[in-house]
Structure formats: C-alpha cells, structure tokens
C-alpha atoms as a PDB file:
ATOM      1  CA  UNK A   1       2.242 -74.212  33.311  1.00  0.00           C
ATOM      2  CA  UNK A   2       0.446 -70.858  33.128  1.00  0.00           C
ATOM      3  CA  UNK A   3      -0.895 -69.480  36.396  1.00  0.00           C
ATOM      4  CA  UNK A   4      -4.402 -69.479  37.293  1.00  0.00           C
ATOM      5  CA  UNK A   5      -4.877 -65.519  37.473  1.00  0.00           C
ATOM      6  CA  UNK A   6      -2.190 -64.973  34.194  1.00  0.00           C
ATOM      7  CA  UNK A   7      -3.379 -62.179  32.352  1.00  0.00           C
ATOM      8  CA  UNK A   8      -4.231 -62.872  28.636  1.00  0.00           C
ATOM      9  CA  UNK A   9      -4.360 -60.330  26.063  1.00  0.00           C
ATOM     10  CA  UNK A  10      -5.175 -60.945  21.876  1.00  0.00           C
ATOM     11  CA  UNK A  11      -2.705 -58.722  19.369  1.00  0.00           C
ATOM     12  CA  UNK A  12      -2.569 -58.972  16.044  1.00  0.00           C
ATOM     13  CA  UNK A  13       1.507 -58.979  16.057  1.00  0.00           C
ATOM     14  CA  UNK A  14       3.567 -58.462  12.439  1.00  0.00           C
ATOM     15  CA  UNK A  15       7.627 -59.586  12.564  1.00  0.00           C
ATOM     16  CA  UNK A  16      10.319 -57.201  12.037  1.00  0.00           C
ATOM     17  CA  UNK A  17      14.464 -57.925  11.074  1.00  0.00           C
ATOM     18  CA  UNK A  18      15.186 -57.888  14.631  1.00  0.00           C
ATOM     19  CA  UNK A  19      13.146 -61.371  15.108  1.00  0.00           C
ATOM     20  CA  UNK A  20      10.530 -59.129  17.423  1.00  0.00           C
ATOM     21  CA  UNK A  21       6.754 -59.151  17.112  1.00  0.00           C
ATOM     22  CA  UNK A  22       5.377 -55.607  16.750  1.00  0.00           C
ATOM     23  CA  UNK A  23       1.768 -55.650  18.730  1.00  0.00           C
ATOM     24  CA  UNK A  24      -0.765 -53.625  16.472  1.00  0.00           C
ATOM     25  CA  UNK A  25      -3.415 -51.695  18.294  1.00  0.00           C
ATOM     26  CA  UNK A  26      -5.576 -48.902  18.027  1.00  0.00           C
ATOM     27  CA  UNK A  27      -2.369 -46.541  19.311  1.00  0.00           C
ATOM     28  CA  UNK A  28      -0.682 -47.457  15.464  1.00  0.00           C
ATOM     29  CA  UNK A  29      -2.976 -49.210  13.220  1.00  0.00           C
ATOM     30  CA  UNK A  30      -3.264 -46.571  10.913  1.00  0.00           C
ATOM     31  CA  UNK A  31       0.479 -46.184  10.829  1.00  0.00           C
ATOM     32  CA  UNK A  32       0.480 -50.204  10.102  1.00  0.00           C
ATOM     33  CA  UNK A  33      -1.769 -49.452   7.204  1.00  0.00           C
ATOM     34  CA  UNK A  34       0.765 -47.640   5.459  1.00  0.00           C
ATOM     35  CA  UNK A  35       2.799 -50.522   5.881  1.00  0.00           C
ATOM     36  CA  UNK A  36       0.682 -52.906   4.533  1.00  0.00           C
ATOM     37  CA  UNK A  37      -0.170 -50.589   1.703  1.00  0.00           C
ATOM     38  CA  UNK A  38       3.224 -51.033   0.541  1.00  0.00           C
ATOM     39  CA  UNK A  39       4.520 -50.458  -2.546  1.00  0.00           C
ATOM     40  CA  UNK A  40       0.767 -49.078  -3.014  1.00  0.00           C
ATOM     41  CA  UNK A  41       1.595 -46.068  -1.657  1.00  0.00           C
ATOM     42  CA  UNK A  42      -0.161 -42.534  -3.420  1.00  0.00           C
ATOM     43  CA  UNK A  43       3.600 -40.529  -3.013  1.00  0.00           C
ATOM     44  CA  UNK A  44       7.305 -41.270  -2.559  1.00  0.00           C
ATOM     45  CA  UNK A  45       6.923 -40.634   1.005  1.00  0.00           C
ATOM     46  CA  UNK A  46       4.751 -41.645   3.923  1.00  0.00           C
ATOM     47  CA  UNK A  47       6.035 -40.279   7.573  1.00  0.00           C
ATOM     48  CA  UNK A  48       4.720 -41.524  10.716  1.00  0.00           C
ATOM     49  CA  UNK A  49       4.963 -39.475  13.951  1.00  0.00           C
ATOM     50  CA  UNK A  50       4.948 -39.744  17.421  1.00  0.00           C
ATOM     51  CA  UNK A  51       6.092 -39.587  20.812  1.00  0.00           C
ATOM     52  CA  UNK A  52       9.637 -41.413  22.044  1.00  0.00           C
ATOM     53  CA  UNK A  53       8.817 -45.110  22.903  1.00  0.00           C
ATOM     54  CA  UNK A  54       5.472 -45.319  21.456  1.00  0.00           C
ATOM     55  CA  UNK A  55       7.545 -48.022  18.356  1.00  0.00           C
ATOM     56  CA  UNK A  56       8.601 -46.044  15.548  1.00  0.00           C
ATOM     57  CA  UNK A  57      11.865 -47.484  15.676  1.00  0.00           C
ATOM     58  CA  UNK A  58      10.169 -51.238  15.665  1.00  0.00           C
ATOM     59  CA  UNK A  59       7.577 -49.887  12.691  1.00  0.00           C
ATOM     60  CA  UNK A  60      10.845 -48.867  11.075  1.00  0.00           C
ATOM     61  CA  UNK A  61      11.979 -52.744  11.068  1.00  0.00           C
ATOM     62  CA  UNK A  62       8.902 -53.868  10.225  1.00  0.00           C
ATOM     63  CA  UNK A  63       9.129 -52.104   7.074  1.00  0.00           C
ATOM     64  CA  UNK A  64      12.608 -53.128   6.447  1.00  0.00           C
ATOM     65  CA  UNK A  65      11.166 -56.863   6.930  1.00  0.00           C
ATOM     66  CA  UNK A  66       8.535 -56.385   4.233  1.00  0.00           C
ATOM     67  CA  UNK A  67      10.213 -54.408   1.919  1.00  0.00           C
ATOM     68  CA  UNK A  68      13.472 -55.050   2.184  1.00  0.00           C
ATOM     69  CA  UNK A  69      14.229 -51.416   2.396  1.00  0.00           C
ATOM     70  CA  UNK A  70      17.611 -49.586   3.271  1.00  0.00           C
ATOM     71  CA  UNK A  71      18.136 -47.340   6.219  1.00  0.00           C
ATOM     72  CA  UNK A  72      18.948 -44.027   5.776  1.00  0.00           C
ATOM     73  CA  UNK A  73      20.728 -41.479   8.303  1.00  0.00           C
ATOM     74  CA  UNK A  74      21.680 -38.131   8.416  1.00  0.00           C
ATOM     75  CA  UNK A  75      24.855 -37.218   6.338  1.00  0.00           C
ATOM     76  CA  UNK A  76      23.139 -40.256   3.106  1.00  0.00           C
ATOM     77  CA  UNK A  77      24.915 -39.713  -0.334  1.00  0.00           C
ATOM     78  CA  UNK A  78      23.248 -36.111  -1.913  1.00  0.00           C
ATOM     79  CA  UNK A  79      20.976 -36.679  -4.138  1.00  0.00           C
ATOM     80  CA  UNK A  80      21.225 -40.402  -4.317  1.00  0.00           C
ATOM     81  CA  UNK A  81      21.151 -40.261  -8.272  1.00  0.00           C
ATOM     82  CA  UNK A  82      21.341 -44.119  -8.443  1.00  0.00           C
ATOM     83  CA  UNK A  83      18.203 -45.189  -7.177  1.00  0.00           C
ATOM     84  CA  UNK A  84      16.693 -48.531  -8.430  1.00  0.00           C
ATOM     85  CA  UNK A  85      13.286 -48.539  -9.410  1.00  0.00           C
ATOM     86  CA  UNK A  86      10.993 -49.550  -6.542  1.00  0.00           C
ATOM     87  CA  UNK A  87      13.778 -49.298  -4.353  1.00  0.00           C
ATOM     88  CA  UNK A  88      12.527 -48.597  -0.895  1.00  0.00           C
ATOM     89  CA  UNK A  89      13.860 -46.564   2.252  1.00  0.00           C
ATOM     90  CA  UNK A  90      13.566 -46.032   5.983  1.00  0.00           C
ATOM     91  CA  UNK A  91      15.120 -42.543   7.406  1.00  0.00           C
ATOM     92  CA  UNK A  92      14.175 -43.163  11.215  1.00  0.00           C
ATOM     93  CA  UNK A  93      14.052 -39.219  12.850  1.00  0.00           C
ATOM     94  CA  UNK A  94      13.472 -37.825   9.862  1.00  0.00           C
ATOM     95  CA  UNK A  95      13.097 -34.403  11.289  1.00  0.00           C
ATOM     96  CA  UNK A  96      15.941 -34.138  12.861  1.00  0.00           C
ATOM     97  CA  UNK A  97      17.683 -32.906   9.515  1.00  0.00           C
ATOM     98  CA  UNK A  98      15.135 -30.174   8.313  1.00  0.00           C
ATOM     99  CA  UNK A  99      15.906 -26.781   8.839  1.00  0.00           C
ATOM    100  CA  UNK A 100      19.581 -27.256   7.738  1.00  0.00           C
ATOM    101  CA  UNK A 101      21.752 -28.040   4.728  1.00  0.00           C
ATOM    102  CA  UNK A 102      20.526 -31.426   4.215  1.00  0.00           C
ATOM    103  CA  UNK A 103      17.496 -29.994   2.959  1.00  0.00           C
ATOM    104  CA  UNK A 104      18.594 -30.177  -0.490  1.00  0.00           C
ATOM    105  CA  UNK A 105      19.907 -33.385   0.248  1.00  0.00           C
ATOM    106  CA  UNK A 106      16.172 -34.580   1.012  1.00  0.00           C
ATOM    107  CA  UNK A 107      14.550 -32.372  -2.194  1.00  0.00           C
ATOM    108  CA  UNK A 108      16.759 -34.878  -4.643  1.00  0.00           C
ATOM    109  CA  UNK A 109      15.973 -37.682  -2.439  1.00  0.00           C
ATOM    110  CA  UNK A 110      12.590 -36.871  -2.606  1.00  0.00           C
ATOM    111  CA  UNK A 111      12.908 -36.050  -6.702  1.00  0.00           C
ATOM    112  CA  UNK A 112      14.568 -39.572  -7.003  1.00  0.00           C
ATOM    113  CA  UNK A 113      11.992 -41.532  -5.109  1.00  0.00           C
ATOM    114  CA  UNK A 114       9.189 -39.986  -7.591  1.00  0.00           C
ATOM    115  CA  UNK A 115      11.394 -40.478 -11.117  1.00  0.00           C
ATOM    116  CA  UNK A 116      11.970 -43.951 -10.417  1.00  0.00           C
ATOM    117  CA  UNK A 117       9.028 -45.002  -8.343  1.00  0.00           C
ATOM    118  CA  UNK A 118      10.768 -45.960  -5.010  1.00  0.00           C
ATOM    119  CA  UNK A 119       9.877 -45.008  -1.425  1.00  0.00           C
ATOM    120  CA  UNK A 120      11.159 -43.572   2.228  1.00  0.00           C
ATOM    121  CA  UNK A 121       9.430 -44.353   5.537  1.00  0.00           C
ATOM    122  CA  UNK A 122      10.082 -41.425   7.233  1.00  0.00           C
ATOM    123  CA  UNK A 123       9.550 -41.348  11.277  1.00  0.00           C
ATOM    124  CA  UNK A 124       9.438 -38.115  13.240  1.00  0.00           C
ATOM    125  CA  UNK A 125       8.646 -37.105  17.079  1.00  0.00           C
ATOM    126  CA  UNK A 126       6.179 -34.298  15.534  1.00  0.00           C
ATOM    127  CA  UNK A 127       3.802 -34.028  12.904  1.00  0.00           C
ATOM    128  CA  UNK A 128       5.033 -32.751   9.371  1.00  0.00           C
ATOM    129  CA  UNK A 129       3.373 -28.949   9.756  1.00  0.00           C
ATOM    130  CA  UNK A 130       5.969 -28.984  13.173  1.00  0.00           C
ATOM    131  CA  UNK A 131       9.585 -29.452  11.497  1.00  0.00           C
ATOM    132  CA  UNK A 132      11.278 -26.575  11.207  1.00  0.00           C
ATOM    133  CA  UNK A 133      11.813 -26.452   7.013  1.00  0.00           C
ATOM    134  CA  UNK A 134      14.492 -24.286   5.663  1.00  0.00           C
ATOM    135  CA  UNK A 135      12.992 -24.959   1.769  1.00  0.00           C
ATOM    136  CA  UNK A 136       9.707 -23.854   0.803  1.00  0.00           C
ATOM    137  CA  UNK A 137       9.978 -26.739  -1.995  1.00  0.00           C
ATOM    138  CA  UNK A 138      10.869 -29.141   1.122  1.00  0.00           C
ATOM    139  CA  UNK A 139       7.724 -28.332   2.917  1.00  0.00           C
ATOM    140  CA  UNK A 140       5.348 -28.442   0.343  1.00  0.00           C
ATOM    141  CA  UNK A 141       6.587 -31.839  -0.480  1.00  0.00           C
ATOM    142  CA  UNK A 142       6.761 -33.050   2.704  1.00  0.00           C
ATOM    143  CA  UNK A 143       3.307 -31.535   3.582  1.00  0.00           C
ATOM    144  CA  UNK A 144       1.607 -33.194   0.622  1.00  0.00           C
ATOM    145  CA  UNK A 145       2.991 -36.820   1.349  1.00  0.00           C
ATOM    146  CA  UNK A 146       0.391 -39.042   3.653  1.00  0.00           C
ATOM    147  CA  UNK A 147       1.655 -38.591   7.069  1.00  0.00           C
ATOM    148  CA  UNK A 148      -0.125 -41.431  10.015  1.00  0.00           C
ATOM    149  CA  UNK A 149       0.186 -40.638  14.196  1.00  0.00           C
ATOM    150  CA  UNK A 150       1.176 -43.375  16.671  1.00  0.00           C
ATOM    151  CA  UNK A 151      -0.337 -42.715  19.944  1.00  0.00           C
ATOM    152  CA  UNK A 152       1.739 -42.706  23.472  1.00  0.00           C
ATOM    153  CA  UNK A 153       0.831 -46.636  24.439  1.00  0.00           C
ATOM    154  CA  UNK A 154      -2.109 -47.322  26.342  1.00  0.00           C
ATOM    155  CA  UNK A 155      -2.477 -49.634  29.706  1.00  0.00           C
ATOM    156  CA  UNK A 156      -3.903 -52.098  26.759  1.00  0.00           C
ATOM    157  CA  UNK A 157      -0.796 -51.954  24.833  1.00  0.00           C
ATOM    158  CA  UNK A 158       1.761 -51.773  27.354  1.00  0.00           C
ATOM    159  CA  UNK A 159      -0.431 -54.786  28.919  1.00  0.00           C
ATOM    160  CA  UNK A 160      -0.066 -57.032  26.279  1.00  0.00           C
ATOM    161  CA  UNK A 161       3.636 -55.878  25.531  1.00  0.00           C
ATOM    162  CA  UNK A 162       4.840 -57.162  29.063  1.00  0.00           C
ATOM    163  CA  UNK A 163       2.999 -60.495  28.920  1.00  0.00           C
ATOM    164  CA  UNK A 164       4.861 -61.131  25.249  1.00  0.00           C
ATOM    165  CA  UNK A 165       8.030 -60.010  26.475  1.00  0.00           C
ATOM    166  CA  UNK A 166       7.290 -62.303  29.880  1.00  0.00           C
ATOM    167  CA  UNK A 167       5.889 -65.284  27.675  1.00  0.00           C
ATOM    168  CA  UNK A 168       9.497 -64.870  25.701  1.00  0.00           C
ATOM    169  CA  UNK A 169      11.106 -64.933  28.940  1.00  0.00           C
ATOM    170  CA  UNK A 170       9.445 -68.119  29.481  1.00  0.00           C
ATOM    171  CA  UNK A 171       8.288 -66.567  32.598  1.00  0.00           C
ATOM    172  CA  UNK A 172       5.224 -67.344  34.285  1.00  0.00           C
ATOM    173  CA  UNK A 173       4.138 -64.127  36.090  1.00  0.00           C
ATOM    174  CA  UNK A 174       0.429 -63.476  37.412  1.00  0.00           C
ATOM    175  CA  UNK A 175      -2.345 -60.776  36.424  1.00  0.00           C
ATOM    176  CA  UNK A 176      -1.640 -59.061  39.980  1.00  0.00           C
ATOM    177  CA  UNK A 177       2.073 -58.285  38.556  1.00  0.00           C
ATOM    178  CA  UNK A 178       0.832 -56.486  35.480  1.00  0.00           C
ATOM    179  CA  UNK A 179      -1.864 -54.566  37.413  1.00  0.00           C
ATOM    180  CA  UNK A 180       1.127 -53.776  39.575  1.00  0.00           C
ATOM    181  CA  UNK A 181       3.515 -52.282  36.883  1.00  0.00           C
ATOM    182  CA  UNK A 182       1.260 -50.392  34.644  1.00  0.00           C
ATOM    183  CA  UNK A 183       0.711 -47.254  36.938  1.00  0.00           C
ATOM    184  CA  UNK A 184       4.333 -47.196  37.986  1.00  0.00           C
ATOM    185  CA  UNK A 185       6.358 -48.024  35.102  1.00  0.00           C
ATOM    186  CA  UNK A 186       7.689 -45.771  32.178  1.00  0.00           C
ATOM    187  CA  UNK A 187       4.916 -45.600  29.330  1.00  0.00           C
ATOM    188  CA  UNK A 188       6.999 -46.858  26.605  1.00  0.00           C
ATOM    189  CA  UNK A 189       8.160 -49.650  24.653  1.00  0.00           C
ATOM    190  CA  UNK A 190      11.499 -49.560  25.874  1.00  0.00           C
ATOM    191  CA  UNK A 191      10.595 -49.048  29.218  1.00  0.00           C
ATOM    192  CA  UNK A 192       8.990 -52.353  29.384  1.00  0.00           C
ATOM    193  CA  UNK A 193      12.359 -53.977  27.806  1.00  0.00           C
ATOM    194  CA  UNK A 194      14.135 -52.913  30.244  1.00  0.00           C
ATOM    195  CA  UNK A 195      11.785 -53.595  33.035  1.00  0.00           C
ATOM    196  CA  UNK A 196      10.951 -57.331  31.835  1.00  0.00           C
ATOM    197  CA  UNK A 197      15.137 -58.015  31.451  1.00  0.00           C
ATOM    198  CA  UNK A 198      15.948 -56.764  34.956  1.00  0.00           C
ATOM    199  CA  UNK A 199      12.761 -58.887  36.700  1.00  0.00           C
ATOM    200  CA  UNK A 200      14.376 -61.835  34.492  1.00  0.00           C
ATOM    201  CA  UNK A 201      17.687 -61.215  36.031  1.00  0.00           C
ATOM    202  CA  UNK A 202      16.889 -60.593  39.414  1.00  0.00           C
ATOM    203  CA  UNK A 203      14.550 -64.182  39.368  1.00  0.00           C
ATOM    204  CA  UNK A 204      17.203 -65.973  37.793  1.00  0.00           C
ATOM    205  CA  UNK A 205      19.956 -64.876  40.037  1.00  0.00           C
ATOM    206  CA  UNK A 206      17.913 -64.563  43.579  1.00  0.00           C
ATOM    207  CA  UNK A 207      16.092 -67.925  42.115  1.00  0.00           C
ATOM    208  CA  UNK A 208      12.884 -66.288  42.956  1.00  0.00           C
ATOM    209  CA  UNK A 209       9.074 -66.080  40.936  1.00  0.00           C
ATOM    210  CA  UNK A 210       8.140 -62.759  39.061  1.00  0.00           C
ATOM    211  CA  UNK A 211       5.664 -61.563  42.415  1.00  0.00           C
ATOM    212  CA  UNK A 212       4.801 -58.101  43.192  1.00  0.00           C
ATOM    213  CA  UNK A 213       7.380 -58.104  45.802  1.00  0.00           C
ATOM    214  CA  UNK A 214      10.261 -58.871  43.460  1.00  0.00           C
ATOM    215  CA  UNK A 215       8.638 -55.842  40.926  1.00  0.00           C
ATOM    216  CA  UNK A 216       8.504 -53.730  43.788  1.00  0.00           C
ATOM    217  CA  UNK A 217      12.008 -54.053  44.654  1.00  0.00           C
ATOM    218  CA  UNK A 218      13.146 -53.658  40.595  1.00  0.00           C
ATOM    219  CA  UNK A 219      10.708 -50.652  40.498  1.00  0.00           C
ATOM    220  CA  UNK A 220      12.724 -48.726  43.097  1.00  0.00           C
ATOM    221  CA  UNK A 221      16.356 -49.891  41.611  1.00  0.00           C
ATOM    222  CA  UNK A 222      14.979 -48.107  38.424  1.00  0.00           C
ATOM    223  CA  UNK A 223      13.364 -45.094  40.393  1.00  0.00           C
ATOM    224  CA  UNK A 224      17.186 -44.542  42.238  1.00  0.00           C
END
C-alpha cells in the first residue's frame, strides 16, 4: 500500500538491454530524439554530450535496445572494412580517443559508416568543438555530424529517478524522504543507485521503513 504523502512523479520512460527504464525529461529529450530518429539520421554520426552521471551510459543501451547496435571501445579493428549495410554502433566516451593515433582509426570508421549507410552513437563529457583533434579531416567530420547536450539532472529528474528505483525496490518510502535526499545527495544517476541499494539494505537488514532517520544515517556512511 502506497503511503499517504508518497511522492508521484509522470516520465515518459524508454527500456534499454540492461532491463532499466531510462526517464526522459527536458535534461535529454533532444538527445532521445536522435534516438528515435533512428536509422533517419542526416550523417553517419550523431554524438551526445554531457556531464558524468547525467545517463549517457543508459542512452547508450537504449540505443543498443532499438537498434541492435554493437559497442565499440578504444583499441576497435582499424578501419572496420567489413561493415554491413545499416549496421549500427555505440562508442560510449568517444572523446577519450581524439587527439591520438586512433584518429585514423575513427576517419575509416567514419568513411565506412557513410559508404555503407550504417551509424555510431557517439557519447562524450564535452561538446564536439572541445575534443582535442589531432586530424583536421577528423574534426571537420566530427564537427559537421548533429551533436545533442544532456543536462546535469534536475531535482525533477533525480525526483522521479529515486521513486522508480524505490517503486522497484518495492519500497514504500514517503514524499518527506525525497525532499530529504535531493539537497544532500550526489546529482547523478548513479548516485541515486547507489543511494536507493544501501537504504534497501540497511531496511532489510535493521528490518526498519525507508524514514528520514534511516536516510540520514546512510547519508553520513556515504559522506565518511
């Protein structure tokens, strides 16, 4: 039974691999776009960008989920010569490899993707005109794909995050709890995680209810 003062809060919320819901909100629906644009997409590559925790990770599964695409990580196969038509990829921290040798590794990639009319996902911590590119022929081609911001979460977001993960807890947990959390937590995705699996714990083992007192106590374990 829900508790009179349990906070409810409307997402639109899209599945990834993992079996998660991703909560869409005005932080990353134009990075969702792109996802639902899919295979629609006006170049090869779309990147999304922002800070740690804000979900590009998640995004990154989501995409997987729809389109069935393959991860990519630094040190991929150069050049990548066999790529099917429509094939689709995700390269999760993207940026992380400009500036270096992989560089040409990405300008074949990139070549591929176009010749045969797949696609990369690309995330990043900062926006395209940021990386530090190595190959003018790299930048320009990274520059020119469609690139789409996720903002840091908001209280609305990270609101609605922590009653989903509480609801899949199957934990009933009051309004005042929330209210209690959001100026003292971490602002990220993780963050809440984290937080929502060691209140789960800690009621299950002291056989206690989710109260402010209990998140008080986790609060400072995490703040030690």
């Amino acid at each position: 039974m829900r508790a009179p003062n349990q906070l409810i809060l409307e997402f639109e919320h899209r599945p990834s691999l993992s079996g998660e819901d991703f909560l869409i909100s005005d932080e990353n629906r134009e990075a969702v776009a792109w996802i639902d644009k899919w295979p629609n997409w006006p170049s090869p590559v779309v990147v999304i960008h922002g800070p740690p925790g804000c979900g590009k990770t998640h995004l990154c599964e989501v995409f997987r989920a729809k389109a069935s695409a393959t991860a990519l990580a630094s040190g991929f196969s150069e050049g990548l010569t066999s790529i099917d038509r429509t094939q689709a990829f995700v390269f999760d921290d993207f940026d992380r490899i400009m500036g270096g040798d992989a560089e040409e590794q990405v300008f074949h990639l990139y070549n591929g993707l176009r010749g045969e009319g797949g696609h990369l996902l690309a995330t990043a911590t900062l926006p395209p005109r940021q990386w530090p590119f190595a190959t003018p022929d790299v930048r320009s081609r990274v520059l020119a794909s469609p690139s789409a911001a996720i903002a840091a979460p908001g209280d609305g977001l990270i609101a609605g995050l922590l009653v989903k993960l509480f609801t899949d807890c199957q934990l009933v947990v009051g309004s005042e709890v929330i209210y209690y959390l959001l100026p003292r937590m971490e602002r990220s995705f993780e963050a809440a995680r984290r937080l929502v699996d060691a209140l789960d714990r800690r009621s299950l083992t002291g056989k206690r209810r989710v109260t402010v007192p209990l998140a008080r106590e986790v609060l400072a374990d995490f703040q030690q």
